[in-house]
Protein backbone atom coordinates (compact mmCIF):
# COMPACT_ATOMS: atom_id res chain seq x y z
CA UNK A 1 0.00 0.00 0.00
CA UNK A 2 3.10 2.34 0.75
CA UNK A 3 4.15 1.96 -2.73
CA UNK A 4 1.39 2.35 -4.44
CA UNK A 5 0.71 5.94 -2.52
CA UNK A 6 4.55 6.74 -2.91
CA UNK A 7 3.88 6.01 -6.46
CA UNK A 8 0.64 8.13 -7.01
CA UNK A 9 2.05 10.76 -5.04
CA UNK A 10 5.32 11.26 -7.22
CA UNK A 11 3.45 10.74 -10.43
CA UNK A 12 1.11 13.64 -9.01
CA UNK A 13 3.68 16.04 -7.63
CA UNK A 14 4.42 18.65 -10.55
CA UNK A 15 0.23 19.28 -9.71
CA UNK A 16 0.66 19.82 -6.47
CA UNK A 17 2.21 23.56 -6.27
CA UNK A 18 -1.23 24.72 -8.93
CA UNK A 19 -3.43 23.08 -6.16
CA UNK A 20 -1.98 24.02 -2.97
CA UNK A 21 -2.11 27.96 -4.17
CA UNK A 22 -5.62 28.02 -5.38
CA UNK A 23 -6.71 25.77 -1.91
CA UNK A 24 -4.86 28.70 -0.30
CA UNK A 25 -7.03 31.36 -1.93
CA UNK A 26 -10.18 30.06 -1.86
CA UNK A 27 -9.40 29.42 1.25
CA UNK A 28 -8.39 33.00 2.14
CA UNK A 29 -11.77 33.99 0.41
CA UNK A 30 -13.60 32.45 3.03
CA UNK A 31 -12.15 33.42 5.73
CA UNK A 32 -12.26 37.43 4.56
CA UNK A 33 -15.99 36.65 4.28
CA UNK A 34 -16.27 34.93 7.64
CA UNK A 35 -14.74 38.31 9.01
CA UNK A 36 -13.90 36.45 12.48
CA UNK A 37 -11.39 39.23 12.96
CA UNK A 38 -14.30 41.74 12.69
CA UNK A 39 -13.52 44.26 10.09
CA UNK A 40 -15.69 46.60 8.92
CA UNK A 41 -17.67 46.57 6.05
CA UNK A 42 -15.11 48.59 4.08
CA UNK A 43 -12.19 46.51 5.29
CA UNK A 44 -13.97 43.23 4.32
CA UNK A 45 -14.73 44.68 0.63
CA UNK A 46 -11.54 46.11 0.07
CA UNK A 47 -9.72 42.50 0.86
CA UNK A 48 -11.74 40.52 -1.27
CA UNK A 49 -11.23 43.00 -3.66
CA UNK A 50 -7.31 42.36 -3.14
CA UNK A 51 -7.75 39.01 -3.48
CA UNK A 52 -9.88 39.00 -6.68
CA UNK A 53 -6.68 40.77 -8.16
CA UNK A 54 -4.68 38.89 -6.87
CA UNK A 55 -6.01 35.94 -8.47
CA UNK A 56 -6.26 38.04 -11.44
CA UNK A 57 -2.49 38.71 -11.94
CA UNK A 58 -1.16 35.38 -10.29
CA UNK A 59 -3.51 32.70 -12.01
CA UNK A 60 -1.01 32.07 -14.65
CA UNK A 61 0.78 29.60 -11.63
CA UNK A 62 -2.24 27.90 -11.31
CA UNK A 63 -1.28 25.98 -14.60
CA UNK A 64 -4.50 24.43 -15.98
CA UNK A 65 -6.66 25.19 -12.67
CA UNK A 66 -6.71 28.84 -14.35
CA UNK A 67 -10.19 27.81 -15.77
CA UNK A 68 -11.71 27.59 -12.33
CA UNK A 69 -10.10 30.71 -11.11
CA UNK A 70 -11.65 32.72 -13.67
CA UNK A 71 -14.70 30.72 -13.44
CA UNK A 72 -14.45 31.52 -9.54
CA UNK A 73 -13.88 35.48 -10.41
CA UNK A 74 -16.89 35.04 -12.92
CA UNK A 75 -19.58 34.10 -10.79
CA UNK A 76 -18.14 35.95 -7.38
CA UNK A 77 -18.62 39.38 -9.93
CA UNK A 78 -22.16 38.25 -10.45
CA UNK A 79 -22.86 38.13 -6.96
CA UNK A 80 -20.48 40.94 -6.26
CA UNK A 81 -23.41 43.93 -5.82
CA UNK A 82 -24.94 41.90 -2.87
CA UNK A 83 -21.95 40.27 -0.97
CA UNK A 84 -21.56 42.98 1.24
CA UNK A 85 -24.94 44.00 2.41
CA UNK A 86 -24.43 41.77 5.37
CA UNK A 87 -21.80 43.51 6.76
CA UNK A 88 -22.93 46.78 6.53
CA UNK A 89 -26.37 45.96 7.82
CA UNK A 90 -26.04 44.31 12.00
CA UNK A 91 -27.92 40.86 12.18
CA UNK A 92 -28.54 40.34 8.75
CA UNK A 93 -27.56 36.60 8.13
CA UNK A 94 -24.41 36.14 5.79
CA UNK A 95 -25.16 32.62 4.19
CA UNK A 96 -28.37 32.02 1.77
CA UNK A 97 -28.96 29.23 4.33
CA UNK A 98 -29.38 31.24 6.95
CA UNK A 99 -31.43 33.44 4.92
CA UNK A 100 -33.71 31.06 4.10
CA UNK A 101 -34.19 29.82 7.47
CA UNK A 102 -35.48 33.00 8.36
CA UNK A 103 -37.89 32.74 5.83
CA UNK A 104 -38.58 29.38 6.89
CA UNK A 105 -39.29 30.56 10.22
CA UNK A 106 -42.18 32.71 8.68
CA UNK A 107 -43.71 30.14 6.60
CA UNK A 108 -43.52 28.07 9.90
CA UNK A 109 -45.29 30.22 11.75
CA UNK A 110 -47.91 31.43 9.18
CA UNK A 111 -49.14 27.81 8.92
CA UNK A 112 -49.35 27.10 13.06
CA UNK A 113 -51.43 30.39 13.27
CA UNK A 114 -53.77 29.37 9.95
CA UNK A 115 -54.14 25.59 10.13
CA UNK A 116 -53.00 25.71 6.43
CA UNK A 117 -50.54 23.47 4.92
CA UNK A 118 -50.15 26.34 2.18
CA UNK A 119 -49.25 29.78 2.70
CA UNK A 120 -52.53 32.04 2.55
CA UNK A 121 -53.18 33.51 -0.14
CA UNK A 122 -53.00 37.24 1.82
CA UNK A 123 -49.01 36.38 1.66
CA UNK A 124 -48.71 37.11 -1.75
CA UNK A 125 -50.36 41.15 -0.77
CA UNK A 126 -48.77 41.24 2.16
CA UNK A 127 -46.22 39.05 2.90
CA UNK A 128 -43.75 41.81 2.28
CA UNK A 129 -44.90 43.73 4.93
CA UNK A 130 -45.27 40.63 7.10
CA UNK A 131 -41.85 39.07 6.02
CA UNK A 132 -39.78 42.36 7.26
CA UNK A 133 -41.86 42.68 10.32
CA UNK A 134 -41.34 39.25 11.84
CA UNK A 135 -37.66 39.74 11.09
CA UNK A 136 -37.45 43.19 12.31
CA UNK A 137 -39.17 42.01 15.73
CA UNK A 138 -36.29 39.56 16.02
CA UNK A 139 -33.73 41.86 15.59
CA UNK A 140 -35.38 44.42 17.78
CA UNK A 141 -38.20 45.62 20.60
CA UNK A 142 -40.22 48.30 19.19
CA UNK A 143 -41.99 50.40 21.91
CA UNK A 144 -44.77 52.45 20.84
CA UNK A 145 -42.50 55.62 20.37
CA UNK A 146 -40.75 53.92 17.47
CA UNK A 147 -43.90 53.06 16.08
CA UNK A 148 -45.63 56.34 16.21
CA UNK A 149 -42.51 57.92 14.74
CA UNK A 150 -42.76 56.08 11.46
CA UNK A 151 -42.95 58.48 8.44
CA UNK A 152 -46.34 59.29 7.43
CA UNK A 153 -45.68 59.37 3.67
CA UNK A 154 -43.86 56.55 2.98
CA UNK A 155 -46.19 54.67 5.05
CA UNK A 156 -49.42 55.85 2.89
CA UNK A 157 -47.39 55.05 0.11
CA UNK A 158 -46.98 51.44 1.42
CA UNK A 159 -50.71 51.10 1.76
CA UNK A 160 -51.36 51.99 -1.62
CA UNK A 161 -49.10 49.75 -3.10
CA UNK A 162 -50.69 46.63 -1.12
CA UNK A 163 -54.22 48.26 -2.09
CA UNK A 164 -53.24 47.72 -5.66
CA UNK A 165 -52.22 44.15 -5.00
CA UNK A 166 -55.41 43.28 -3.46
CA UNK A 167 -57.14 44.56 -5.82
CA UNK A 168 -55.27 42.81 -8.66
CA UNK A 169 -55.63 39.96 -6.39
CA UNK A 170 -59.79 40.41 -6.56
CA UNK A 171 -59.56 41.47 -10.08
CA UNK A 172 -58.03 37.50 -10.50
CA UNK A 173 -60.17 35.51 -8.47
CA UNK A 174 -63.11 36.86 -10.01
CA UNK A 175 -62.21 36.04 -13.43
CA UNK A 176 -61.81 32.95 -11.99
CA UNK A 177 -65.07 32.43 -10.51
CA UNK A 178 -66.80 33.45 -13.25
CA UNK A 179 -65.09 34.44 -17.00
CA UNK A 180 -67.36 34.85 -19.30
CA UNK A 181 -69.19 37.32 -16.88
CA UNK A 182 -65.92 39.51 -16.05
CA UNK A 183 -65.12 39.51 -19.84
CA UNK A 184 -68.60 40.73 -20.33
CA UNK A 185 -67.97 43.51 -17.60
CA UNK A 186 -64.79 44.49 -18.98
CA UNK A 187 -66.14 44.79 -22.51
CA UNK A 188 -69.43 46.41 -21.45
CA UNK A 189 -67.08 49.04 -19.76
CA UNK A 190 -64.48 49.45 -22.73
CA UNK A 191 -67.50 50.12 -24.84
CA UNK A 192 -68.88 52.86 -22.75
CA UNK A 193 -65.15 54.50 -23.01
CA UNK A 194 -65.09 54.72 -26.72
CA UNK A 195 -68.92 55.64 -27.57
CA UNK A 196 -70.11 58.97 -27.01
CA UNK A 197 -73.10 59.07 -24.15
């Protein structure tokens, strides 16, 4: 067995040096985004920038593994506008997996309160609304100061914007109760639009 891994191991070697330097910076990507050392935002940015150029100038020494780097720079640019938010905004979670257990959470506890296996359909006007409040109330204990100190015009704003959902939302489920009757309504309305009284 010792020969056949001494074997495998010198007929491997020249492949080793590409593989232990990208190991080393994906490895140092991770651990800039883990942020253990507790940088801020800026800090954190600005050294996986460094490393992205880095890997940029150096990948020639990664032999044929060059692929994957720029594959790796590729997709990390893609995802490159939203990478950050997380540190700039406290308690937001830094993984999609932690994300979606948040949102998992929600869904959790929307069903326990309705009975439903399904999400209501109210989630689709308002889950929004609902989604950022449940996660907000984790983060934080809003007394009724903070409440009443909301701003009034972004706040009617909201409202209007769900008002148009529900009524999109009733616009839908009567077509779907009846068709032939909503097409009639919608024609019998068009009509009066274009003829003169």
């Amino acid at each position: 067995m010792n020969q056949i891994l001494e074997r495998a191991l010198s007929q491997t070697a020249p492949l080793w040096p590409e593989l232990i330097q990208v190991y080393q910076w994906i490895h140092a990507a991770a651990k800039i985004l883990d942020n253990e050392e507790e940088w801020s935002a800026q800090q954190v940015r600005s050294r996986y920038v460094g490393l992205m150029g880095a890997m940029s100038r150096w990948k020639h020494k990664t032999g044929e593994l060059s692929g994957y780097i720029e594959h790796f720079r590729k997709i990390t640019a893609s995802y490159f506008s939203g990478l950050f938010h997380c540190y700039w905004l406290e308690g937001l979670p830094r993984t999609n997996n932690n994300l979606e257990q948040m949102f998992g959470s929600f869904r959790h506890h929307q069903r326990r309160s309705t009975g439903l296996k399904k999400a209501p359909s109210s989630t689709v006007i308002y889950g929004a609304s609902r989604i950022v409040a449940a996660i907000a109330t984790k983060l934080k204990t809003f007394s009724a100061v903070d409440l009443a100190a909301i701003d009034l015009n972004k706040w009617r704003q909201k409202r209007q914007e769900i008002e148009k959902l529900r009524k999109n939302r009733l616009q839908q489920r009567q077509f779907r109760q009846d068709a032939d009757a909503y097409l009639t309504k919608l024609e019998t309305e068009l009509l009066q639009t274009i003829l003169p009284p």
